[in-house]
PDB file of N, CA and C in Angstrom:
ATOM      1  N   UNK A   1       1.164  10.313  11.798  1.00  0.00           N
ATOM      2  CA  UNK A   1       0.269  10.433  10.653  1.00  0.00           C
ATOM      3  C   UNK A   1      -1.172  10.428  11.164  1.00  0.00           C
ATOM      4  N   UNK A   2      -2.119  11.367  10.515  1.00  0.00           N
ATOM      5  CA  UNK A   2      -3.226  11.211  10.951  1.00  0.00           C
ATOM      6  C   UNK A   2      -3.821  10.393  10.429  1.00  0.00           C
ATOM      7  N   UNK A   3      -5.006  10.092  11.134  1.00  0.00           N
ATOM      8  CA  UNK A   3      -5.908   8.469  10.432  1.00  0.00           C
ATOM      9  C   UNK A   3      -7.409   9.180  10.528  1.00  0.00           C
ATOM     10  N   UNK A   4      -8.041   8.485   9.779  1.00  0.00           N
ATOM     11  CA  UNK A   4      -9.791   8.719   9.451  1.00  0.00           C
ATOM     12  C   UNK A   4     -10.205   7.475   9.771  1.00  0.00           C
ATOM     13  N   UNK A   5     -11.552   7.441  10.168  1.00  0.00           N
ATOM     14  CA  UNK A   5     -12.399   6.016  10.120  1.00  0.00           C
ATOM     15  C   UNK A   5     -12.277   6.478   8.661  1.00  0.00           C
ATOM     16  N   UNK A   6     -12.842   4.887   7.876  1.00  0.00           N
ATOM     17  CA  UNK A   6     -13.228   5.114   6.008  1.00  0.00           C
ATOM     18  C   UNK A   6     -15.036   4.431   6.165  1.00  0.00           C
ATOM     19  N   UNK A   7     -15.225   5.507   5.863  1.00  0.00           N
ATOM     20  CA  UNK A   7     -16.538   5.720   5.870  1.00  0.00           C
ATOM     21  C   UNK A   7     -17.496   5.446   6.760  1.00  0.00           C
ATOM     22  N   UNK A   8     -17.904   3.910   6.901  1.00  0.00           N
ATOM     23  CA  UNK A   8     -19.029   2.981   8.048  1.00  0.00           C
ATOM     24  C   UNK A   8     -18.526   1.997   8.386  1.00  0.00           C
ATOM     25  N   UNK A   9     -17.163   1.781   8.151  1.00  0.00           N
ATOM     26  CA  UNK A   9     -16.290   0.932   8.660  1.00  0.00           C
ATOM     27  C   UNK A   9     -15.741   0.814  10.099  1.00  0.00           C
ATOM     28  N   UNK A  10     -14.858   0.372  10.771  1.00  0.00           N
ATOM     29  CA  UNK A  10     -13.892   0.204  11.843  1.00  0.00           C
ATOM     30  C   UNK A  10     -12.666   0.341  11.611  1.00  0.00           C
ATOM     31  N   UNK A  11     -12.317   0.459   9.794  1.00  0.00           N
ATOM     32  CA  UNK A  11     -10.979   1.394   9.829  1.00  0.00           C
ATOM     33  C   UNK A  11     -10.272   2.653   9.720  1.00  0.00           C
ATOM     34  N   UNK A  12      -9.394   2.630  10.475  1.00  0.00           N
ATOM     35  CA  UNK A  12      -8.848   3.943  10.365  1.00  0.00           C
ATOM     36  C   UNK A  12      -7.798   3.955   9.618  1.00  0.00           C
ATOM     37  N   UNK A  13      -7.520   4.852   8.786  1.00  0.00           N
ATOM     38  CA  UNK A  13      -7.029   4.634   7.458  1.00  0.00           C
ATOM     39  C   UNK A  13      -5.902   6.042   7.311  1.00  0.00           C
ATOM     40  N   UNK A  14      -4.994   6.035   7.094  1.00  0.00           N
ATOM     41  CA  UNK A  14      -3.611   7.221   6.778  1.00  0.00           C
ATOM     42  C   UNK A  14      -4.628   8.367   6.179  1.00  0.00           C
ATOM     43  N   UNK A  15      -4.724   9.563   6.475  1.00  0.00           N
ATOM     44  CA  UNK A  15      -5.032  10.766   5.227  1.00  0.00           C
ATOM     45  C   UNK A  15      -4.112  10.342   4.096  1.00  0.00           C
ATOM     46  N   UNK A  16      -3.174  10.175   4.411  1.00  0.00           N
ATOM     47  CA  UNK A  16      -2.265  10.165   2.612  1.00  0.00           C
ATOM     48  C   UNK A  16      -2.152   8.849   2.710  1.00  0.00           C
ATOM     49  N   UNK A  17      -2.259   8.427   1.386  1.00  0.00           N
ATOM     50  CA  UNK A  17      -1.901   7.021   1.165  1.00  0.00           C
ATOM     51  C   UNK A  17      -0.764   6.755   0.211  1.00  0.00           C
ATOM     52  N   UNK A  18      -0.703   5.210  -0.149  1.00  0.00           N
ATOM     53  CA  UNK A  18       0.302   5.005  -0.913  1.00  0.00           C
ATOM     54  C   UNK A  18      -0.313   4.220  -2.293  1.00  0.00           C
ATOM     55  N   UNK A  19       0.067   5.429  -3.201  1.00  0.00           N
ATOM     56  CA  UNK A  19      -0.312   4.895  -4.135  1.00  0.00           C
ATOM     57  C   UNK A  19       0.158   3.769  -5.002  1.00  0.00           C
ATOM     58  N   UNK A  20      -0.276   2.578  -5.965  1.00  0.00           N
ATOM     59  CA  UNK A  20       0.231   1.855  -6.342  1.00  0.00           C
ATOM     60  C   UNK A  20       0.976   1.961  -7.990  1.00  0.00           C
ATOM     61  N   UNK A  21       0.246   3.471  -8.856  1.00  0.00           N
ATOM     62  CA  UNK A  21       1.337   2.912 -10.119  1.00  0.00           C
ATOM     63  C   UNK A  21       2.779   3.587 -10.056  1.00  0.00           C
ATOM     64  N   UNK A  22       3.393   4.269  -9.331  1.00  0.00           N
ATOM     65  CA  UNK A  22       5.054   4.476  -8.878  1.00  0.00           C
ATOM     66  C   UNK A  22       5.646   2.851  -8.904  1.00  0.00           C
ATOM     67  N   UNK A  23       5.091   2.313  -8.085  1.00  0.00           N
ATOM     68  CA  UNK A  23       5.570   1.759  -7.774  1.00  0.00           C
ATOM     69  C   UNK A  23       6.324   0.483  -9.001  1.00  0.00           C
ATOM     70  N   UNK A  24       5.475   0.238  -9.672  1.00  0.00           N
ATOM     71  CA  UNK A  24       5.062  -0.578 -11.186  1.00  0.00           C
ATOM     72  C   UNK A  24       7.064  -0.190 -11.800  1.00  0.00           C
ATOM     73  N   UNK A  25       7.493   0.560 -11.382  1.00  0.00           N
ATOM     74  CA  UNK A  25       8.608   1.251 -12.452  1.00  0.00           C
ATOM     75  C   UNK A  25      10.000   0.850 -11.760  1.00  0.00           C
ATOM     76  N   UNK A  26       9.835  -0.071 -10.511  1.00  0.00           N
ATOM     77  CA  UNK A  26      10.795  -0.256  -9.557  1.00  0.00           C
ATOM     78  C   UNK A  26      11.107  -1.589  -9.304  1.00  0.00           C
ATOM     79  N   UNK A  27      12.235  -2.100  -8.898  1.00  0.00           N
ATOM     80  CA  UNK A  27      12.669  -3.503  -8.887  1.00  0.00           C
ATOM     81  C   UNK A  27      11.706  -3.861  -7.274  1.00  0.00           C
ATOM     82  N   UNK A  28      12.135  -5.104  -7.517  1.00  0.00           N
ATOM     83  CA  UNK A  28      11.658  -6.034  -6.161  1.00  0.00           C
ATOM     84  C   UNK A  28      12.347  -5.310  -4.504  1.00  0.00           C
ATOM     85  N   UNK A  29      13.460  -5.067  -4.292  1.00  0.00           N
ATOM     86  CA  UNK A  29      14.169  -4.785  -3.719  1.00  0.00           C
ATOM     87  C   UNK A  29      13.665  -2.650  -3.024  1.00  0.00           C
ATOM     88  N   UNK A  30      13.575  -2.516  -4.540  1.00  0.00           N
ATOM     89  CA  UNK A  30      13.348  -0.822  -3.837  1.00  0.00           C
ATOM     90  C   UNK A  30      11.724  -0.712  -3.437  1.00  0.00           C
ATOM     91  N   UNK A  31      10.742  -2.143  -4.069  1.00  0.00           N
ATOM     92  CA  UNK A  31       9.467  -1.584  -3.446  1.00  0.00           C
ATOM     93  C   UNK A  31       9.226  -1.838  -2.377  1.00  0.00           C
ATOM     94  N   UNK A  32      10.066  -3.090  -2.089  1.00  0.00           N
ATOM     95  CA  UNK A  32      10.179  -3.533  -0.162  1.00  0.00           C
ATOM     96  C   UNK A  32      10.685  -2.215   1.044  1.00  0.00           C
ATOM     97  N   UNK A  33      11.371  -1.462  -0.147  1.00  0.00           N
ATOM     98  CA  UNK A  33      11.770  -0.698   0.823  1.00  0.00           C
ATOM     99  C   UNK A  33      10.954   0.663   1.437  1.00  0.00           C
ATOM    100  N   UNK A  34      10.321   0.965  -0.533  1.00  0.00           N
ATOM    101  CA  UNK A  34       9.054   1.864  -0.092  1.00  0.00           C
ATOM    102  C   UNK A  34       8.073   1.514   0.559  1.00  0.00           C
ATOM    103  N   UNK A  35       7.277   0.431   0.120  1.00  0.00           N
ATOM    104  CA  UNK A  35       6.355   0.053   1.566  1.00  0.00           C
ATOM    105  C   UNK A  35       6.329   0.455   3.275  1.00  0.00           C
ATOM    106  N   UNK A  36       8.201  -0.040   3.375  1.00  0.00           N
ATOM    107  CA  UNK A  36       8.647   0.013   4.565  1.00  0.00           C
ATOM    108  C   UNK A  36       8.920   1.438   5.051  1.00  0.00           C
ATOM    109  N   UNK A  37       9.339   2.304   4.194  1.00  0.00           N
ATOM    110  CA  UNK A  37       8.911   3.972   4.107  1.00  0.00           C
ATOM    111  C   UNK A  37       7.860   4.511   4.790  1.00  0.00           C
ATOM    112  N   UNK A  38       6.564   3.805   3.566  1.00  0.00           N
ATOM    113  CA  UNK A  38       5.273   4.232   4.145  1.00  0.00           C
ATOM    114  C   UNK A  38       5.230   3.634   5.400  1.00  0.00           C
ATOM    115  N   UNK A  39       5.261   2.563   5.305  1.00  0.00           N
ATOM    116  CA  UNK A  39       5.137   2.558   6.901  1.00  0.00           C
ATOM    117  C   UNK A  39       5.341   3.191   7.975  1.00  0.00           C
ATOM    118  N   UNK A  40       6.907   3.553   7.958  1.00  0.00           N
ATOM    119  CA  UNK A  40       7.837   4.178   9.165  1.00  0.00           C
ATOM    120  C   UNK A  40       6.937   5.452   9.439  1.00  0.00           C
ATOM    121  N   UNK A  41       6.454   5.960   7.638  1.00  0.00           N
ATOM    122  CA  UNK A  41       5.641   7.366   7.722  1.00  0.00           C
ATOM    123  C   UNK A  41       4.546   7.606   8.666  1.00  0.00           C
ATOM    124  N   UNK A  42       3.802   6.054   9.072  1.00  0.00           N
ATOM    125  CA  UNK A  42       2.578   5.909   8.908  1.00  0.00           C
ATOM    126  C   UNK A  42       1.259   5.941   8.366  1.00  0.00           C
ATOM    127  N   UNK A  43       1.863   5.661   6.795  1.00  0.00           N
ATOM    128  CA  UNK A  43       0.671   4.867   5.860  1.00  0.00           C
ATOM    129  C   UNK A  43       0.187   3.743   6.156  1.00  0.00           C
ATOM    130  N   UNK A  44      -0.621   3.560   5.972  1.00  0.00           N
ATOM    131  CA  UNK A  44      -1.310   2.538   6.523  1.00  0.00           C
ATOM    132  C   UNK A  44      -2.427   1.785   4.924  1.00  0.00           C
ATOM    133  N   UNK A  45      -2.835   2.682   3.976  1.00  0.00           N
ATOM    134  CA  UNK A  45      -3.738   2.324   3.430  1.00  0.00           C
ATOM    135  C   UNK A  45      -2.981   2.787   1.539  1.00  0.00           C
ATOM    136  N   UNK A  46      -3.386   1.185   1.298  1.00  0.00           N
ATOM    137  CA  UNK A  46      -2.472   1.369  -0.197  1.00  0.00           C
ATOM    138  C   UNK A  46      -3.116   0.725  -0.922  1.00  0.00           C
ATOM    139  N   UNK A  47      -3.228   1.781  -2.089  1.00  0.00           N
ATOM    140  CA  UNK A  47      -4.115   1.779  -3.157  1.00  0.00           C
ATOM    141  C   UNK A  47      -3.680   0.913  -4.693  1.00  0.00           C
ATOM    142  N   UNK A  48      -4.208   0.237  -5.401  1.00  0.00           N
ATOM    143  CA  UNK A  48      -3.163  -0.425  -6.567  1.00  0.00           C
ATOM    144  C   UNK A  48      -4.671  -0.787  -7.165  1.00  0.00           C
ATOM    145  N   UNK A  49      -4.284  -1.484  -8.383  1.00  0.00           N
ATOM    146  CA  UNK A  49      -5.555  -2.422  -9.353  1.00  0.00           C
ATOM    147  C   UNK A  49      -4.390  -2.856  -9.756  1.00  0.00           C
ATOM    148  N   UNK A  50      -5.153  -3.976 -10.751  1.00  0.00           N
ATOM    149  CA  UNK A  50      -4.214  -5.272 -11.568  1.00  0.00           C
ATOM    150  C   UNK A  50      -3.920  -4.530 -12.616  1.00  0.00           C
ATOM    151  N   UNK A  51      -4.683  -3.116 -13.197  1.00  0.00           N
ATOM    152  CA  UNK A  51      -4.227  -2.853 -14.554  1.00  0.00           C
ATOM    153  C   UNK A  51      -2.714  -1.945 -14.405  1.00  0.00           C
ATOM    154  N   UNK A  52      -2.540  -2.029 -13.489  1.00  0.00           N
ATOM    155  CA  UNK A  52      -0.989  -1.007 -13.095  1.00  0.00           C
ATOM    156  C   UNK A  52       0.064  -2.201 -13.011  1.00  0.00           C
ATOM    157  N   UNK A  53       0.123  -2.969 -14.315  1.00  0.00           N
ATOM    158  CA  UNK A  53       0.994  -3.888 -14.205  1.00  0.00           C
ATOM    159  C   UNK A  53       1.575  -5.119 -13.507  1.00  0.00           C
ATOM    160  N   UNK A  54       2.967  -4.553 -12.826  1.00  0.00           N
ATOM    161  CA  UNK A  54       3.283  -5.706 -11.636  1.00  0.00           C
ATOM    162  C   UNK A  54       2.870  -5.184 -10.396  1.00  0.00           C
ATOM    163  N   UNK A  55       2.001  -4.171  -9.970  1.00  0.00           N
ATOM    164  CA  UNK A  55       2.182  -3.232  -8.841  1.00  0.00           C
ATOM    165  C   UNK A  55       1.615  -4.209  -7.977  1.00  0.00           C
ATOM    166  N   UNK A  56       0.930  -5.197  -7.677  1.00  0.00           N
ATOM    167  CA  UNK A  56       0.289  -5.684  -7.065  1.00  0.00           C
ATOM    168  C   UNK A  56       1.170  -6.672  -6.455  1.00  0.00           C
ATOM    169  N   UNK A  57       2.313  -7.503  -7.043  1.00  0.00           N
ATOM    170  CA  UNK A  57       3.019  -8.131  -7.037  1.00  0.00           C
ATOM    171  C   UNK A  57       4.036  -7.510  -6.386  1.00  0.00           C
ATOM    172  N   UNK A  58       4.441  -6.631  -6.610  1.00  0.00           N
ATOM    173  CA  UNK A  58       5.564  -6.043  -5.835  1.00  0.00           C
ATOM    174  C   UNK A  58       4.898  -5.388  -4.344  1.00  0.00           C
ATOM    175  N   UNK A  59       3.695  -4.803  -4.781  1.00  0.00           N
ATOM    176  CA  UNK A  59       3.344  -4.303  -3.318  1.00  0.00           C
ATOM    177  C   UNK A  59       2.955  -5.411  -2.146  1.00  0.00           C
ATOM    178  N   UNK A  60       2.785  -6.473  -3.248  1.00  0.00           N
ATOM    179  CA  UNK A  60       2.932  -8.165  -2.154  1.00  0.00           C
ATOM    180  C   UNK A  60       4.005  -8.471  -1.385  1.00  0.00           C
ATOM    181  N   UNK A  61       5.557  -8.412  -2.266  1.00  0.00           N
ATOM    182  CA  UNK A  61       6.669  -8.547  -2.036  1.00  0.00           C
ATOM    183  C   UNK A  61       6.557  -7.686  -0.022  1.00  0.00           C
ATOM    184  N   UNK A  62       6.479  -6.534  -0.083  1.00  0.00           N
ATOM    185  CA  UNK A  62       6.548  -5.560   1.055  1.00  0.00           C
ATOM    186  C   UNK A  62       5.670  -6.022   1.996  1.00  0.00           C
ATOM    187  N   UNK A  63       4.636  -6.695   1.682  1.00  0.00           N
ATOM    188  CA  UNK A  63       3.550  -6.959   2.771  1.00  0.00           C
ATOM    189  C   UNK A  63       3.786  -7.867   3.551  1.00  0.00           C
ATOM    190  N   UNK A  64       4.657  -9.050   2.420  1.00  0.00           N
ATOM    191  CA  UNK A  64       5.224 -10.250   3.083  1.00  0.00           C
ATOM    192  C   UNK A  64       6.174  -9.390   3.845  1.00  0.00           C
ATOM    193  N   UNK A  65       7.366  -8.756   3.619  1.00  0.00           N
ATOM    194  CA  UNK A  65       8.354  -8.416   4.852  1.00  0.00           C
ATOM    195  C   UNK A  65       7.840  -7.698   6.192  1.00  0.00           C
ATOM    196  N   UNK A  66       6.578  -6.420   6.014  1.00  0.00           N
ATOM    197  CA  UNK A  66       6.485  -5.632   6.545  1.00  0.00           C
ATOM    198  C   UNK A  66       4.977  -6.069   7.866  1.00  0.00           C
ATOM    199  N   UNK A  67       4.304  -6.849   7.052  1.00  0.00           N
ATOM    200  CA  UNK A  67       3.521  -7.596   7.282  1.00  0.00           C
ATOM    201  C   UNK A  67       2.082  -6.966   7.352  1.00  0.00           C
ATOM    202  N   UNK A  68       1.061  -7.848   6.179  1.00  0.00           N
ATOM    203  CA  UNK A  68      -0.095  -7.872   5.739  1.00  0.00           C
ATOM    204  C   UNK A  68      -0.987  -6.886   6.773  1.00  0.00           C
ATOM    205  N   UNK A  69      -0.815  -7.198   7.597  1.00  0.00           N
ATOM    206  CA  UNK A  69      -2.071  -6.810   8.574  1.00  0.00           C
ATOM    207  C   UNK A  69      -2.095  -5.287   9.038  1.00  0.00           C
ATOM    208  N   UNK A  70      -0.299  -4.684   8.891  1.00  0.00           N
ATOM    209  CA  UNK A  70      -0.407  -3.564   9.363  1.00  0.00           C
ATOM    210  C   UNK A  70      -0.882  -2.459   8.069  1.00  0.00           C
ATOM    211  N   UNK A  71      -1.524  -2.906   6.967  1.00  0.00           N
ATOM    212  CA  UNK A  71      -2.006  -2.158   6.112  1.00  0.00           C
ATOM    213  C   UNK A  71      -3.427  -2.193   5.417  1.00  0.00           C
ATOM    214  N   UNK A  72      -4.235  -1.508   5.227  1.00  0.00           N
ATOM    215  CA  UNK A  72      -6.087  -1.736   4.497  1.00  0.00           C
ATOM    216  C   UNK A  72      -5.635  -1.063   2.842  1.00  0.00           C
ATOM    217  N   UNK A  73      -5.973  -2.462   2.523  1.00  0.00           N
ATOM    218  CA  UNK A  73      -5.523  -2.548   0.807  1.00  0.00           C
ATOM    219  C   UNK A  73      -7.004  -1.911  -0.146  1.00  0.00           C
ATOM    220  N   UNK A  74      -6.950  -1.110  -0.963  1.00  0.00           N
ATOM    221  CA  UNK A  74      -8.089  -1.244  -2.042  1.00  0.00           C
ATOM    222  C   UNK A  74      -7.165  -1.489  -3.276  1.00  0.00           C
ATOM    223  N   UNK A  75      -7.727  -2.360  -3.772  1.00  0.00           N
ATOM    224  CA  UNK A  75      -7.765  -2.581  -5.211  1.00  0.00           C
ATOM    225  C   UNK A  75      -8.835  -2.846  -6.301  1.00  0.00           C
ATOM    226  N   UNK A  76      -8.419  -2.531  -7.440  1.00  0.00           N
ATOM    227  CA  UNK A  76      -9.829  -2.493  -8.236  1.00  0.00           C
ATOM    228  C   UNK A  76      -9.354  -3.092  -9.843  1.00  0.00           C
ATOM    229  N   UNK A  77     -10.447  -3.198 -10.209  1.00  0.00           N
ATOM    230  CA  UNK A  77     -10.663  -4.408 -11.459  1.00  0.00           C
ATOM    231  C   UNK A  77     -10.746  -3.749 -12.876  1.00  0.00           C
ATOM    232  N   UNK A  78      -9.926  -3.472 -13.351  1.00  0.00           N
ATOM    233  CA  UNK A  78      -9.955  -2.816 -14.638  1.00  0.00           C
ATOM    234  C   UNK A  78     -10.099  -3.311 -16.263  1.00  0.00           C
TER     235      UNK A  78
END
């Protein structure tokens, strides 16, 4: 997967990302697994806000298995 710096930062960030309201429509179990998807893909950078329901919560679920660090989160405040 290709990566970009994001903007004036030091990260380098997936061209495609993973978006967070799909995810909102899926049990605990299948979002661990998409995370782990993006990953394998090499996503790296996943997008969500609190107003997309549980998405935040479930995309937690994956971070705990897959682990926090290998991903640059935005989220936003709606």
């Amino acid at each position: 997967m290709e990566k970009r710096r994001l903007g004036r930062t030091n990260f380098n960030v997936s061209v495609i990302g993973f978006g967070g309201i799909p995810i909102q429509r899926v049990d605990k179990d299948e979002a661990i697994r998409l995370i782990g998807a993006a990953k394998d893909a090499g996503i790296n950078f996943i997008d969500t806000a609190r107003g997309y329901t549980i998405s935040e919560s479930l995309i937690g679920y994956g971070l705990k298995v897959y682990g926090r660090e290998e991903f640059i989160l935005a989220t936003k405040s709606m």
